[in-house]
Protein backbone atom coordinates (compact mmCIF):
# COMPACT_ATOMS: atom_id res chain seq x y z
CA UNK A 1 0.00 0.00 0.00
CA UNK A 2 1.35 3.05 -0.75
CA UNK A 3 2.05 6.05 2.27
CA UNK A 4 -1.01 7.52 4.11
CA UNK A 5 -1.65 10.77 4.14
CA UNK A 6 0.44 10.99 7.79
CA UNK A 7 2.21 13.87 8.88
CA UNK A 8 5.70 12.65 7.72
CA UNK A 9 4.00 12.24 3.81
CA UNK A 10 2.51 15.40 3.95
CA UNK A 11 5.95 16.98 4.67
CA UNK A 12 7.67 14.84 1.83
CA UNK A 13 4.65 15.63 -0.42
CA UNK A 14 4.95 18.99 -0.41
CA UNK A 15 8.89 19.70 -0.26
CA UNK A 16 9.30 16.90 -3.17
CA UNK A 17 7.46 19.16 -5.13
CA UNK A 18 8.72 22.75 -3.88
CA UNK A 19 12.21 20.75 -4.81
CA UNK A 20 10.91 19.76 -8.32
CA UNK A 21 9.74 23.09 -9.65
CA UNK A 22 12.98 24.76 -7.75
CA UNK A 23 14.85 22.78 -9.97
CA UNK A 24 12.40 23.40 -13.27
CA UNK A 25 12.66 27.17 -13.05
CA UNK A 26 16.11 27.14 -12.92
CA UNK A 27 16.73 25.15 -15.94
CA UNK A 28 13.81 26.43 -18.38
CA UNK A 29 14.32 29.43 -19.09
CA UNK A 30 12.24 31.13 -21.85
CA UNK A 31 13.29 34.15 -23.92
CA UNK A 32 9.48 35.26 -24.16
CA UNK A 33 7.90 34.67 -21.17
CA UNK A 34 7.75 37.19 -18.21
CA UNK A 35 9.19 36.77 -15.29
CA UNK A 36 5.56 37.57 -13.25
CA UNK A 37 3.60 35.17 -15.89
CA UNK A 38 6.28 32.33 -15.10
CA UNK A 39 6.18 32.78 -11.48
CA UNK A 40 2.55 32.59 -10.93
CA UNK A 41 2.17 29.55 -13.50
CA UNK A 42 5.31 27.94 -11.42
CA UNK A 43 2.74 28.81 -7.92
CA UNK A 44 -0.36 27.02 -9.88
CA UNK A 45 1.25 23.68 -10.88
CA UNK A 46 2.79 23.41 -7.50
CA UNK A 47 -0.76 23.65 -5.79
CA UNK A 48 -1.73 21.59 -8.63
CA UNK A 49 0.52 18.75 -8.53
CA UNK A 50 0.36 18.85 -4.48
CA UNK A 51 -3.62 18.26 -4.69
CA UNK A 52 -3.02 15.47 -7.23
CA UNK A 53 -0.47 13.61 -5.69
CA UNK A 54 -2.33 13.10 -2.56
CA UNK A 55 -5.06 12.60 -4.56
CA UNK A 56 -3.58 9.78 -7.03
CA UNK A 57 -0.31 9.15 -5.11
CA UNK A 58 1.98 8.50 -8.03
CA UNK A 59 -0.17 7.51 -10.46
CA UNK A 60 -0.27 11.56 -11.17
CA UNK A 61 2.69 12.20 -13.08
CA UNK A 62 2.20 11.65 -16.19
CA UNK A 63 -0.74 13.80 -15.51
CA UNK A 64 0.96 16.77 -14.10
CA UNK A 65 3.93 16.39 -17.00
CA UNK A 66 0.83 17.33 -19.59
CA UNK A 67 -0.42 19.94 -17.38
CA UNK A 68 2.90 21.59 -17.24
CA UNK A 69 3.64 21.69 -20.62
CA UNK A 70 0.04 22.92 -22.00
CA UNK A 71 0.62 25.54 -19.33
CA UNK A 72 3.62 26.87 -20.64
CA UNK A 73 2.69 26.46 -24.51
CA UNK A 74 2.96 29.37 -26.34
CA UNK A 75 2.25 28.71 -29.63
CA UNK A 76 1.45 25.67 -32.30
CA UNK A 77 4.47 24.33 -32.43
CA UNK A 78 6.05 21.98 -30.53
CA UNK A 79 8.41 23.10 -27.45
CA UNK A 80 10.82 20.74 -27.14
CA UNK A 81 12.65 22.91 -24.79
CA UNK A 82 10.02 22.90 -22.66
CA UNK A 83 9.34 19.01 -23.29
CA UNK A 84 13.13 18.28 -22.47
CA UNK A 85 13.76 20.37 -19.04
CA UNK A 86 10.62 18.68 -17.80
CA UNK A 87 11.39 15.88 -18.33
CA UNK A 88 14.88 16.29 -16.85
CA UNK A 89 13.24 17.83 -14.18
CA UNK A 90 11.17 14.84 -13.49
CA UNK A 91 14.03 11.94 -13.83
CA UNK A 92 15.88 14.31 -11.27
CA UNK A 93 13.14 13.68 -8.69
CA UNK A 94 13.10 9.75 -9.61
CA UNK A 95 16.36 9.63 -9.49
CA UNK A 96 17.14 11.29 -6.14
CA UNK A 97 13.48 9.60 -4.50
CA UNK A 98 14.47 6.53 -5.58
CA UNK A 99 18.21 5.94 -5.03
CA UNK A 100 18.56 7.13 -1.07
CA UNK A 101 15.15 5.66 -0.16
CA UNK A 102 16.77 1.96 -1.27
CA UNK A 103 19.99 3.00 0.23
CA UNK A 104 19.16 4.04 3.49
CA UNK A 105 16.27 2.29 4.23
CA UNK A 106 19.32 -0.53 5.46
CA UNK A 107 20.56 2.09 8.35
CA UNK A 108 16.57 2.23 9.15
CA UNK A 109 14.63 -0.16 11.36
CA UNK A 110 11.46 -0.75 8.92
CA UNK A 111 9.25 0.70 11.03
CA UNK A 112 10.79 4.28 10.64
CA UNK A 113 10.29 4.52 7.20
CA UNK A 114 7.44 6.67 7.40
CA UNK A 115 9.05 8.56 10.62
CA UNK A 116 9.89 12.39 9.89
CA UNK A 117 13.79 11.36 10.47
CA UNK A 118 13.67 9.10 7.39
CA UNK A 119 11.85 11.45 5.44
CA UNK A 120 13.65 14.11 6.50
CA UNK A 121 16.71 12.11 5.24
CA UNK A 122 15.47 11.56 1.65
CA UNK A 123 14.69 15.00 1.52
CA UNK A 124 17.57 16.34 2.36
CA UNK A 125 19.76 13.85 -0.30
CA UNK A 126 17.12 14.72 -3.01
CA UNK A 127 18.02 18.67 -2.37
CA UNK A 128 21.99 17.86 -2.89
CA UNK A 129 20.84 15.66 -6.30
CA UNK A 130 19.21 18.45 -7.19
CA UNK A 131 21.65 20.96 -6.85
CA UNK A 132 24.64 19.26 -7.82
CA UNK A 133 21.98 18.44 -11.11
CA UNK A 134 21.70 22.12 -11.61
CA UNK A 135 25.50 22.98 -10.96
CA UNK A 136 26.46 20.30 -13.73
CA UNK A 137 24.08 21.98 -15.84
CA UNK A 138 24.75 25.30 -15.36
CA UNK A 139 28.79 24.32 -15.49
CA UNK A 140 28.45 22.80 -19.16
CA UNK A 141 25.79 25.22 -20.71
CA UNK A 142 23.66 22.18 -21.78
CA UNK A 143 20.70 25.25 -21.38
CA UNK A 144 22.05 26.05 -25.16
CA UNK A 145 21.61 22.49 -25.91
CA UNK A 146 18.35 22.30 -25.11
CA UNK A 147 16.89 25.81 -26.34
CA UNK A 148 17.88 25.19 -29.60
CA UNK A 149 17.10 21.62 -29.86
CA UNK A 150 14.49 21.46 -33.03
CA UNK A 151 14.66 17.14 -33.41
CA UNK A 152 12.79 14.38 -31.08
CA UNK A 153 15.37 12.56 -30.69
CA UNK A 154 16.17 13.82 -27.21
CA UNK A 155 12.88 14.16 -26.27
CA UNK A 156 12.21 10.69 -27.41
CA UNK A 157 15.22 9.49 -25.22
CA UNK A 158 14.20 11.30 -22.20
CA UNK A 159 10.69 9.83 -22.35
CA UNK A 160 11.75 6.67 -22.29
CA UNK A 161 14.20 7.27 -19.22
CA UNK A 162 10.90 8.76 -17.70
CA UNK A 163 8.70 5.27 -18.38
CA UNK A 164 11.38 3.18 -17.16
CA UNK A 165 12.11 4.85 -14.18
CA UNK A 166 8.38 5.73 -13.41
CA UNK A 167 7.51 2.41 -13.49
CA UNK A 168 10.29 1.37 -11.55
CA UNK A 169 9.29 3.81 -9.13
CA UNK A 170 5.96 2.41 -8.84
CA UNK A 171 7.39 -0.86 -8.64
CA UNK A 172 9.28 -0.26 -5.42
CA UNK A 173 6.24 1.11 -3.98
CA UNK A 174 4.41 -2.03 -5.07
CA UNK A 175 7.27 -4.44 -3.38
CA UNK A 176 9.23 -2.45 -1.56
CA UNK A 177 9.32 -4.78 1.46
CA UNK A 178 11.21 -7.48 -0.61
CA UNK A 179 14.31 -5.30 -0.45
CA UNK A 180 17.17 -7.93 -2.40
CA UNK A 181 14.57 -7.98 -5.56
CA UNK A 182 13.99 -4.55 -5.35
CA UNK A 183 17.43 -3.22 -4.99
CA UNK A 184 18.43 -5.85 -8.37
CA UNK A 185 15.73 -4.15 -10.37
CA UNK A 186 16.98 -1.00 -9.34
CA UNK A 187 20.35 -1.71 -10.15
CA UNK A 188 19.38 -3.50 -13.48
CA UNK A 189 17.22 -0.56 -14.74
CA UNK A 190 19.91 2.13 -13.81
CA UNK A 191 22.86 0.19 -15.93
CA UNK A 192 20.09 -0.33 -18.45
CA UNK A 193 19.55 3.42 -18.36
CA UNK A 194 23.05 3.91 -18.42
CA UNK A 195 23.53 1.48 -21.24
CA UNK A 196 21.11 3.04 -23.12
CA UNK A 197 22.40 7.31 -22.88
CA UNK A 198 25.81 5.71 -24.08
CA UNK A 199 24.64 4.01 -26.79
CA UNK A 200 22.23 7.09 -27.78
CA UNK A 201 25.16 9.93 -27.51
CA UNK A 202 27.81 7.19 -29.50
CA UNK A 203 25.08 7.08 -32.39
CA UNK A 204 24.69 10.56 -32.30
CA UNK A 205 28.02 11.58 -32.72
CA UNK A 206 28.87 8.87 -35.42
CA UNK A 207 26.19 10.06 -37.33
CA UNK A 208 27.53 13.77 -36.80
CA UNK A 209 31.05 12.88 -37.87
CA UNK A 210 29.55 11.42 -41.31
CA UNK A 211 28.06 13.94 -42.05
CA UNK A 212 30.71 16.18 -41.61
CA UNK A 213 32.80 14.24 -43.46
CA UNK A 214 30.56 14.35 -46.23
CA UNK A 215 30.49 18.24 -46.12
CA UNK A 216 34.12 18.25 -45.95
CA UNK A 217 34.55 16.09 -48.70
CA UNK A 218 32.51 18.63 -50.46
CA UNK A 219 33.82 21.34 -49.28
CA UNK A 220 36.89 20.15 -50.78
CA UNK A 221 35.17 19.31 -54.28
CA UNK A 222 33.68 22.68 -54.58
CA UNK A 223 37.09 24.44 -53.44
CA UNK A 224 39.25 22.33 -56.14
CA UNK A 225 36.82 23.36 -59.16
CA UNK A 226 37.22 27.17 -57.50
CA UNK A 227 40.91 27.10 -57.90
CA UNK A 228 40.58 25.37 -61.32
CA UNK A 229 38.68 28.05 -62.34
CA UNK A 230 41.43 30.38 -61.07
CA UNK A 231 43.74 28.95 -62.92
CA UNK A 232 41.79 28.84 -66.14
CA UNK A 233 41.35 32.59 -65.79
CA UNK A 234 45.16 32.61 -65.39
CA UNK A 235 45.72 31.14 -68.71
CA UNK A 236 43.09 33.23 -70.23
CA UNK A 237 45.06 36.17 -69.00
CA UNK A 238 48.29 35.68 -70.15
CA UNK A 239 46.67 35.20 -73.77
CA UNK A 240 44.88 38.12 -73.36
CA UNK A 241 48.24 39.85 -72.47
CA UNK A 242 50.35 38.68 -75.18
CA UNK A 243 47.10 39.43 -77.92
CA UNK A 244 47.00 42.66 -76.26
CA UNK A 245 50.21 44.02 -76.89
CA UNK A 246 49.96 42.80 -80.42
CA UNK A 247 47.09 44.53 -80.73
CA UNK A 248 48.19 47.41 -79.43
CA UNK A 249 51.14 47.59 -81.73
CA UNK A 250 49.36 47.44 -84.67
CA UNK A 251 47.02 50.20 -83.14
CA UNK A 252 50.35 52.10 -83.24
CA UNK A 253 51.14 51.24 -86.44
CA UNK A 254 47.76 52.12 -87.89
CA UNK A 255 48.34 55.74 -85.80
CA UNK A 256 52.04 56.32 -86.92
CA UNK A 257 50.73 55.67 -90.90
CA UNK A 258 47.25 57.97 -90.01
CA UNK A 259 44.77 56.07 -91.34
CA UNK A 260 42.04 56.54 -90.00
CA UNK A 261 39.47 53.78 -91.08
CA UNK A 262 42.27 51.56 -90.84
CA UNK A 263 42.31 53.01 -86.78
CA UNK A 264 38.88 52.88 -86.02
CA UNK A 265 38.98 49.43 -87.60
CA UNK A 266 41.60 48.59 -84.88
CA UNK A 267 39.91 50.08 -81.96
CA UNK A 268 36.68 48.16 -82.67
CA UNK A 269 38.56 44.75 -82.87
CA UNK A 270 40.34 45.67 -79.42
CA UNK A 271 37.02 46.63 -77.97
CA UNK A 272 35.47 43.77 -78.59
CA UNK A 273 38.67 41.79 -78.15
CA UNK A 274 38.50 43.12 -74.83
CA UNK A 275 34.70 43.04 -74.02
CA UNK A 276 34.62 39.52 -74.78
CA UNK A 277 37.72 38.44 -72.66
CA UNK A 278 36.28 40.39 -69.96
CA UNK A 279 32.83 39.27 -69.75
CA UNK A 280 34.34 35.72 -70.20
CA UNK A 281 36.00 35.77 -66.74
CA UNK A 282 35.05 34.15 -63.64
CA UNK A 283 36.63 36.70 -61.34
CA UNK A 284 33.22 39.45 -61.27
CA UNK A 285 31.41 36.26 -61.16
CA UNK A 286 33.22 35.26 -58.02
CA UNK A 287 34.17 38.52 -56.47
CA UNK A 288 32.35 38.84 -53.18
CA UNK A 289 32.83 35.19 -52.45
CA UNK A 290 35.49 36.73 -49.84
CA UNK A 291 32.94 37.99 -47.42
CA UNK A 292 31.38 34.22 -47.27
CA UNK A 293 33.02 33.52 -44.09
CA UNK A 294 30.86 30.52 -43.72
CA UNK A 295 33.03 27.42 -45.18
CA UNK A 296 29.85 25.25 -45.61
CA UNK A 297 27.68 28.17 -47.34
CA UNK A 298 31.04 29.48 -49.36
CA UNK A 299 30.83 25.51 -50.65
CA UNK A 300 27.45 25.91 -51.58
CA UNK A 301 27.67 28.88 -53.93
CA UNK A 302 31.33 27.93 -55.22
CA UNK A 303 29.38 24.98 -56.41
CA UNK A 304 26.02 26.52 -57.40
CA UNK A 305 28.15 29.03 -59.42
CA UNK A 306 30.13 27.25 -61.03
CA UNK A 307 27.19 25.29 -62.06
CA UNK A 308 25.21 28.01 -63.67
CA UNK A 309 28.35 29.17 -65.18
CA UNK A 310 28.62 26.06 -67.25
CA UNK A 311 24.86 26.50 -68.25
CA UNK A 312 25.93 29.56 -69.90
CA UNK A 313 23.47 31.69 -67.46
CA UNK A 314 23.80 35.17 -66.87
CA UNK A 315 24.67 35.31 -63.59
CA UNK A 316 25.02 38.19 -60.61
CA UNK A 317 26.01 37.23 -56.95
CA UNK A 318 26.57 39.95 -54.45
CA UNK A 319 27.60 40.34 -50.89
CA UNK A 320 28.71 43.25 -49.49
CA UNK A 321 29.14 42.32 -45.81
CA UNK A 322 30.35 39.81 -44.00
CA UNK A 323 28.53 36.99 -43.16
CA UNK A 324 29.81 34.08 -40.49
CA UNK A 325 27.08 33.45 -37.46
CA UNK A 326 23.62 31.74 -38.49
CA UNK A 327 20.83 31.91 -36.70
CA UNK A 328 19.52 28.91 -37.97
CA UNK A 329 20.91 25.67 -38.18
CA UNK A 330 23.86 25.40 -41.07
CA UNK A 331 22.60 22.22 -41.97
CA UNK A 332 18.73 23.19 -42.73
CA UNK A 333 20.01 26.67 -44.42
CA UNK A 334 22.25 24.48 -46.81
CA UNK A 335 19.64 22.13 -47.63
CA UNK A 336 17.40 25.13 -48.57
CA UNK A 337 19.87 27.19 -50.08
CA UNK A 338 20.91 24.22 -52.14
CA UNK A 339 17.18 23.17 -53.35
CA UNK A 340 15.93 27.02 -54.16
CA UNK A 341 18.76 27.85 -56.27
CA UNK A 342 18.69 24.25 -58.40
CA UNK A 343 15.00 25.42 -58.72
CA UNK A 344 16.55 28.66 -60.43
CA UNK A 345 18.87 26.69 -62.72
CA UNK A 346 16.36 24.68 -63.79
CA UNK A 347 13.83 26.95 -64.75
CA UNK A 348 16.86 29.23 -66.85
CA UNK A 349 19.24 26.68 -67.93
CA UNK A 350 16.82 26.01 -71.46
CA UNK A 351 16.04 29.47 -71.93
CA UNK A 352 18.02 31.63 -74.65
CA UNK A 353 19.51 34.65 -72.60
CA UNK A 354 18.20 33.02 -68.91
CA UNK A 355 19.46 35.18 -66.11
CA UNK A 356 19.53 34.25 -61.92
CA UNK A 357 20.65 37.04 -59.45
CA UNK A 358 21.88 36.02 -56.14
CA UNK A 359 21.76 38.03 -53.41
CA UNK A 360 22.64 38.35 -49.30
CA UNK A 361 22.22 41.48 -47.56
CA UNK A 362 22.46 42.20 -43.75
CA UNK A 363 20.17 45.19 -42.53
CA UNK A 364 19.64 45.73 -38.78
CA UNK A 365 18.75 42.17 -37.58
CA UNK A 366 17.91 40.65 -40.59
CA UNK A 367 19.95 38.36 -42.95
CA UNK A 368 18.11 37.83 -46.09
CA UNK A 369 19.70 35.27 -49.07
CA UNK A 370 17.46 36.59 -52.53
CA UNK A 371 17.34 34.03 -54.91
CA UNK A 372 16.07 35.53 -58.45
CA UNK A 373 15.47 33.75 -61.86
CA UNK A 374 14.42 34.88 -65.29
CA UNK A 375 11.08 33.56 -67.21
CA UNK A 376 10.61 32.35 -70.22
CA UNK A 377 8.73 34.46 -72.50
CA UNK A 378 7.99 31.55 -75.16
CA UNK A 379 4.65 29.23 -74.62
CA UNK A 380 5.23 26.01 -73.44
CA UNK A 381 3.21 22.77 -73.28
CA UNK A 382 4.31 21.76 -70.38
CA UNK A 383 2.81 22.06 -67.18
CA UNK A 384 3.53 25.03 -65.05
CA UNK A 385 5.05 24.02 -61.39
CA UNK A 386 7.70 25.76 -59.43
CA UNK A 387 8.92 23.04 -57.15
CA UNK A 388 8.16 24.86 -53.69
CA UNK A 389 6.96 21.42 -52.36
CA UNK A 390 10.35 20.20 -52.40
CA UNK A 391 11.82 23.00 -50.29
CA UNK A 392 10.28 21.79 -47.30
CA UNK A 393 8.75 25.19 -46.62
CA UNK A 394 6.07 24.78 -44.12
CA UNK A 395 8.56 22.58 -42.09
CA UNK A 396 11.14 24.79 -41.55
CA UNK A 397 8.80 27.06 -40.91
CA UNK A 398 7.30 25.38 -37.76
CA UNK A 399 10.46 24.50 -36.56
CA UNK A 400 12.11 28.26 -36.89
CA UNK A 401 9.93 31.08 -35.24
CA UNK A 402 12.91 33.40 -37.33
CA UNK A 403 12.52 32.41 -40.74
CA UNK A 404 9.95 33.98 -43.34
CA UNK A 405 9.86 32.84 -46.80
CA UNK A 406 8.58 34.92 -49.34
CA UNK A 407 8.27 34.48 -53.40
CA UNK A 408 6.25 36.14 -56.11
CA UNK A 409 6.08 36.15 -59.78
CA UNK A 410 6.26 38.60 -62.45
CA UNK A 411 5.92 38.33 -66.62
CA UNK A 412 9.68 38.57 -66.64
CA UNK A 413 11.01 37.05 -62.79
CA UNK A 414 10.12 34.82 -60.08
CA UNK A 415 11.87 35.99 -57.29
CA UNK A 416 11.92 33.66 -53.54
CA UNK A 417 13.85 35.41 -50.45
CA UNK A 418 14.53 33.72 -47.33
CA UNK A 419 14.48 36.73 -44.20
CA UNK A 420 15.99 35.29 -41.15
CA UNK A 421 15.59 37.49 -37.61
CA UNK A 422 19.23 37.44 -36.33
CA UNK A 423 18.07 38.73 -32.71
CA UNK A 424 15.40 37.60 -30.52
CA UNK A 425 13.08 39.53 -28.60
């Protein structure tokens, strides 16, 4: 049976609780929310989970866990910085309820397990789990972690530490007078637990190191057909240097004999000698490249222009500032980056003088990336689509409160531009 609603429970009741949202409030902490509106939502889920636990015992829980997080819900999507400090929160209090009450219920006759000394004991052991909890987490910044975690897959992993120990919780309640099968389960379901966190941050950072591997293989790709370009150009410009002085001299010749059609003659053929060297070169194409500080996003458009290059597409990429620190994840910008301009190369690559301007400005606390393409002007039979289901808009939308995504069309342009807020409120 589980504790009676003694003296000695009442006292554990209510300071397990005062100890559980002590430890919540210091680890979720919400850019948005006011310090008044959190404190007095902190005061109504402590009388709420107080009445509920005497009223269900621990069968509550799970029940207070919803409560808290539709109480702290701001918005549609999901909060799975919220999800993952409660929960964290809650294995806390399993963790330092369950671990001293099978430890030191040895040093206590079995009577005196509901005695204010033994509870009074367990109390004071889950206060020190707590705080050394919150100095560990405070010491390593996982707070960053956790705000700007946009996957499940943590969430997922704390949920099922929550089951596990919840119902291990509930089983030492159930049996806790057959103390050698108890303390095994325990034991079992801790290096389980154990097991289990290992295995899930291994995976993680295997799959982490792939992928960076991957980039950097890219990276590396992208960078060598850069420098081949270079040296292309190169070669292109010593031709141009040795045609140039030949052409030059027989400008001077042409002047020294003073004939004049013979001059202009010369002057056109070095103009357009000239224009079409110039225009030729991959050095205005590639010019503010420099202020790409960003190796992974410098990949992308080393890549994406040399790409359109080879399409013969008229092409103009500017950035005049520097640009280093996302505010979104690298990874997701990339991918979306990488999908809206192959959407732009497709739609020009067929037509005759197809044009794409590239853009990314910086204006207060806004980074925007402008992606524009040219239209065709001839009718088509085929069926007119733009692709904007395979950008994955309306995702990254719910998962970024600081992106907007905008795109219109013209007779002559379709133009998309990604805004992202650089600052929070």
């Amino acid at each position: 049976m589980l504790l009676a609603n003694t003296g000695p429970h009442i006292l554990r009741v209510l300071l397990t609780w005062l100890i559980f949202y002590y430890v919540l409030n210091l680890i979720y902490q919400p850019r948005k929310l006011s310090l008044q509106r959190k404190s007095l939502t902190l005061i109504g889920l402590y009388s709420i989970s107080v009445i509920l636990d005497f009223v269900l015992h621990g069968y509550s829980y799970f029940l207070i866990l919803m409560i808290i997080y539709f109480s702290f819900k701001t918005n549609q999507r999901v909060n799975y910085y919220l999800i993952n400090t409660s929960l964290l929160s809650f294995l806390v209090k399993f963790l330092s309820v369950i671990i001293p009450s099978r430890l030191f219920i040895y040093l206590f006759p079995i009577q005196d397990v509901k005695s204010y000394s033994f509870i009074l004991v367990i109390l004071f052991f889950q206060f020190l789990f707590s705080f050394a909890f919150i100095y560990i987490y405070k010491f390593f910044d996982l707070d960053k972690k956790f705000k700007f975690q946009r996957t499940p897959m943590t969430s997922i992993l704390l949920g099922y530490l929550y089951i596990v120990l919840y119902a291990t919780m509930l089983f030492v309640r159930q049996f806790k007078y057959y103390l050698n099968l108890v303390t095994g389960i325990l034991i079992f379901v801790l290096i389980q637990c154990i097991f289990i966190v290992f295995i899930f941050i291994r995976e993680r950072r295997r799959q982490k190191r792939i992928y960076q591997d991957k980039l950097a293989q890219e990276q590396v790709k992208n960078l060598k057909l850069y420098t081949d370009q270079l040296e292309h150009d190169q070669l292109k410009l010593r031709h141009f240097k040795h045609d140039y002085k030949n052409l030059l001299f027989s400008l001077k010749t042409v002047a020294d004999e003073k004939n004049y059609d013979a001059m202009n003659q010369a002057l056109d053929k070095l103009e357009s000698y000239s224009d079409d060297y110039l225009n030729n070169l991959s050095m205005e194409l590639y010019k503010d490249l420099n202020n790409v500080q960003n190796p992974y996003l410098k990949s992308l458009f080393i890549s994406k222009l040399n790409t359109i290059n080879q399409n013969n597409i008229i092409c103009h990429f500017t950035c005049h500032t520097i640009l280093d620190q996302l505010p979104i994840s690298t990874v997701d910008l990339v991918k979306l980056l990488n999908s809206s301009i192959d959407n732009a190369i497709n739609f020009t690559k067929d037509q005759p003088h197809g044009a794409i301007q590239l853009a990314i400005t910086k204006e207060d606390q806004q980074l925007a990336f402008l992606i524009n393409n040219s239209l065709a002007v001839l009718p088509t039979t085929d069926p007119e689509q733009d692709h904007l289901d395979f950008l994955h808009i309306k995702y990254l939308k719910k998962k970024y409160a600081n992106i907007f995504i905008q795109y219109s069309k013209s007779d002559k342009w379709f133009r998309f531009h990604i805004t992202l807020i650089t600052k929070g409120d």
